[in-house]
Protein backbone atom coordinates (compact mmCIF):
# COMPACT_ATOMS: atom_id res chain seq x y z
CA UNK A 1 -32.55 -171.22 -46.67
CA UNK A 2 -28.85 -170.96 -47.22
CA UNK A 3 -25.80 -168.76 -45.51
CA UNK A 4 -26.00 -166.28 -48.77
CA UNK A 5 -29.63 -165.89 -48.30
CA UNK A 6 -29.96 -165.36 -44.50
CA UNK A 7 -27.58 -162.87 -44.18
CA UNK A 8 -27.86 -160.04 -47.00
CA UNK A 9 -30.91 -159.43 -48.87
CA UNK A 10 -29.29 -159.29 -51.99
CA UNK A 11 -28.32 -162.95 -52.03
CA UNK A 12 -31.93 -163.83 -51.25
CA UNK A 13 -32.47 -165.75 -54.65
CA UNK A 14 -29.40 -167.90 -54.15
CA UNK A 15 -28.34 -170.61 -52.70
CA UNK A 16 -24.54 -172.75 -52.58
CA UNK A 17 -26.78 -175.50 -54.64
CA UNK A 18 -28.27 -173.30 -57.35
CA UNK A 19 -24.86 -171.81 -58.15
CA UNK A 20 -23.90 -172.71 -61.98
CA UNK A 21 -20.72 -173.86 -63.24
CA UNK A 22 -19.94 -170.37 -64.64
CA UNK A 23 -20.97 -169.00 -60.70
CA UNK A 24 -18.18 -171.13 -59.37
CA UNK A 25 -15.44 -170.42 -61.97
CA UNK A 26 -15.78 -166.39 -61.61
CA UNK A 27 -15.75 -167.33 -57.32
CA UNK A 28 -12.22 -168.98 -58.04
CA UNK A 29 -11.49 -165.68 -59.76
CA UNK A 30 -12.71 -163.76 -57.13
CA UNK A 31 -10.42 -165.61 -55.31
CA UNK A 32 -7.34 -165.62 -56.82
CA UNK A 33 -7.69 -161.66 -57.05
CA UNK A 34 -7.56 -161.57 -53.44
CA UNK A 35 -4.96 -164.24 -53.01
CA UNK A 36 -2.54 -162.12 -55.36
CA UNK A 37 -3.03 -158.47 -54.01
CA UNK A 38 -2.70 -160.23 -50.52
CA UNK A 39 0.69 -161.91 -51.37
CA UNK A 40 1.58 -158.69 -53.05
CA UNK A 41 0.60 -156.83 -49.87
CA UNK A 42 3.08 -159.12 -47.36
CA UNK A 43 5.63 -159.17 -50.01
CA UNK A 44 5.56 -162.87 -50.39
CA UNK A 45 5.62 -162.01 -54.36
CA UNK A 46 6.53 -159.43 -56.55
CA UNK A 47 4.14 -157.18 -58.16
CA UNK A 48 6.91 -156.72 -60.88
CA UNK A 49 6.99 -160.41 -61.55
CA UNK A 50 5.32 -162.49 -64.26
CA UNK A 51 3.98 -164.86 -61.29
CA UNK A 52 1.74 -161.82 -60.62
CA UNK A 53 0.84 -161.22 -63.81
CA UNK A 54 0.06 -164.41 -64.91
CA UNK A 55 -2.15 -165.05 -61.24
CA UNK A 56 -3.91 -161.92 -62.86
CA UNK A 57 -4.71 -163.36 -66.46
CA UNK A 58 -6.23 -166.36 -64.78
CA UNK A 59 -7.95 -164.39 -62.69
CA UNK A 60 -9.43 -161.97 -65.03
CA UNK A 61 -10.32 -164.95 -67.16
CA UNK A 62 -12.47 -166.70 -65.00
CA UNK A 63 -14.54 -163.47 -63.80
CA UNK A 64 -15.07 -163.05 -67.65
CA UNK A 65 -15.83 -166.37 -68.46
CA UNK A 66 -18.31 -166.41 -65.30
CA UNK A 67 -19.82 -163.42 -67.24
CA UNK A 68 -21.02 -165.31 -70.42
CA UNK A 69 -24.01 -166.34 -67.80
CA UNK A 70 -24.99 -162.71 -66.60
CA UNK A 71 -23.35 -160.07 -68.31
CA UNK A 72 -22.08 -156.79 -67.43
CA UNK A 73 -20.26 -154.76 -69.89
CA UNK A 74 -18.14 -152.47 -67.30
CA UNK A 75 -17.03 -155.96 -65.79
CA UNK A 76 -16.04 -157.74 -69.06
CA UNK A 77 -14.16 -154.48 -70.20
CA UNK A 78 -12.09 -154.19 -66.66
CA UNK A 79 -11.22 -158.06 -67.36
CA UNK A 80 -10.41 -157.19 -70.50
CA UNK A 81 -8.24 -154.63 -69.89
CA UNK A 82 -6.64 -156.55 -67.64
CA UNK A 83 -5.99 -159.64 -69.52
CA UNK A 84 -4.28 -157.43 -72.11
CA UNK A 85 -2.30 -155.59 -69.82
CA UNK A 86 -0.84 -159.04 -68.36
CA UNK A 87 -0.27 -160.53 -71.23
CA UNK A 88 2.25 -157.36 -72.58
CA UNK A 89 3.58 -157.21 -69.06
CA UNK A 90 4.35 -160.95 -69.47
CA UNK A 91 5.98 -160.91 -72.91
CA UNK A 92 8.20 -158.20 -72.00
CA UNK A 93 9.51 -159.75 -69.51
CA UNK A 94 10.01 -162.79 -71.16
CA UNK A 95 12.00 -161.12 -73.81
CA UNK A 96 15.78 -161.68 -74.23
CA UNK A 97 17.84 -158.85 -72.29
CA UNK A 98 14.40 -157.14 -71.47
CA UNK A 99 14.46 -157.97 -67.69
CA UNK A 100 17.16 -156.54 -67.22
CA UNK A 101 16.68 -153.29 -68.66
CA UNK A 102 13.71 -153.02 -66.87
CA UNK A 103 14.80 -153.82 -63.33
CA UNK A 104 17.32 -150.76 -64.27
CA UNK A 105 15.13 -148.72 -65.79
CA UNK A 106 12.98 -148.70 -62.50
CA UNK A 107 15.96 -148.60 -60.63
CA UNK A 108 16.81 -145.01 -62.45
CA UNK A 109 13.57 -143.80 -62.82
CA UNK A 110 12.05 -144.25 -59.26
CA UNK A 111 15.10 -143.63 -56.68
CA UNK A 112 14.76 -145.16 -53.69
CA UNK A 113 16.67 -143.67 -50.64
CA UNK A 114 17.30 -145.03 -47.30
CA UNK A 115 15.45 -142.63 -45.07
CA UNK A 116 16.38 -144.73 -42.12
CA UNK A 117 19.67 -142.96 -41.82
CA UNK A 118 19.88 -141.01 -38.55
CA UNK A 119 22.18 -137.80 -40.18
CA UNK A 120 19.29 -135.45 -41.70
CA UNK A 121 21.59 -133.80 -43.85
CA UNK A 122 22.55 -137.37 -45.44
CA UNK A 123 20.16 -138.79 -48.27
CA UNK A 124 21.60 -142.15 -48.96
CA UNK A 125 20.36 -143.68 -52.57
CA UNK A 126 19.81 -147.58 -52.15
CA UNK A 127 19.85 -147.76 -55.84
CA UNK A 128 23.10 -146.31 -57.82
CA UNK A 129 22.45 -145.27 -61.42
CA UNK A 130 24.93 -147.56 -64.00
């Protein structure tokens, strides 16, 4: 008996040892999903950044790769999507100028305003438009 097995019937057939090499590569996925939305979460990275989007191409990679073993088409096709979404998110921001059109494009399109302010009547943007 293993830990998987003894505690949810739906991990009866497995064990740690009879996990493949495509079992453990999807778990690292798994896990860097998690480790990403959690940094995103605590605002230790930005979910505007390429470090996020590239955390998510590796990510989606494995869980598709650990796939080729027991496949599920709605799986592959959210990994899918996903890998292609990162990798345009990625190249746009990697494009000359393009950064910084799109830090002021967000910055114009989604005003932020400082609702902290203790005057009601006062709605003080935190982002000016150029």
């Amino acid at each position: 008996m293993d830990f998987l097995s003894e505690t949810s019937p739906f991990f009866a057939d497995v064990t740690l040892s009879s996990l493949g090499i495509l079992d453990v590569i999807g778990v690292v996925g798994f896990g860097l999903y998690l480790t990403n939305y959690t940094l995103v979460t605590f605002q230790k990275i930005d979910s505007r950044g390429i470090t996020f989007f590239l955390v998510n191409i590796i990510a989606a990679s494995c869980v598709l790769t650990s796939l080729v073993q027991n496949f599920n088409l709605a799986s592959a096709l959210i990994q899918i999507f996903w890998i292609c979404l990162g990798v345009v998110a990625v190249t746009l921001r990697l494009l000359p100028g393009r950064q910084v059109a799109l830090l002021t494009e967000s910055a114009t399109k989604n005003s932020v305003v400082d609702v902290t302010n203790e005057d009601d009547d006062a709605i003080v943007p935190l982002f000016a438009a150029q």
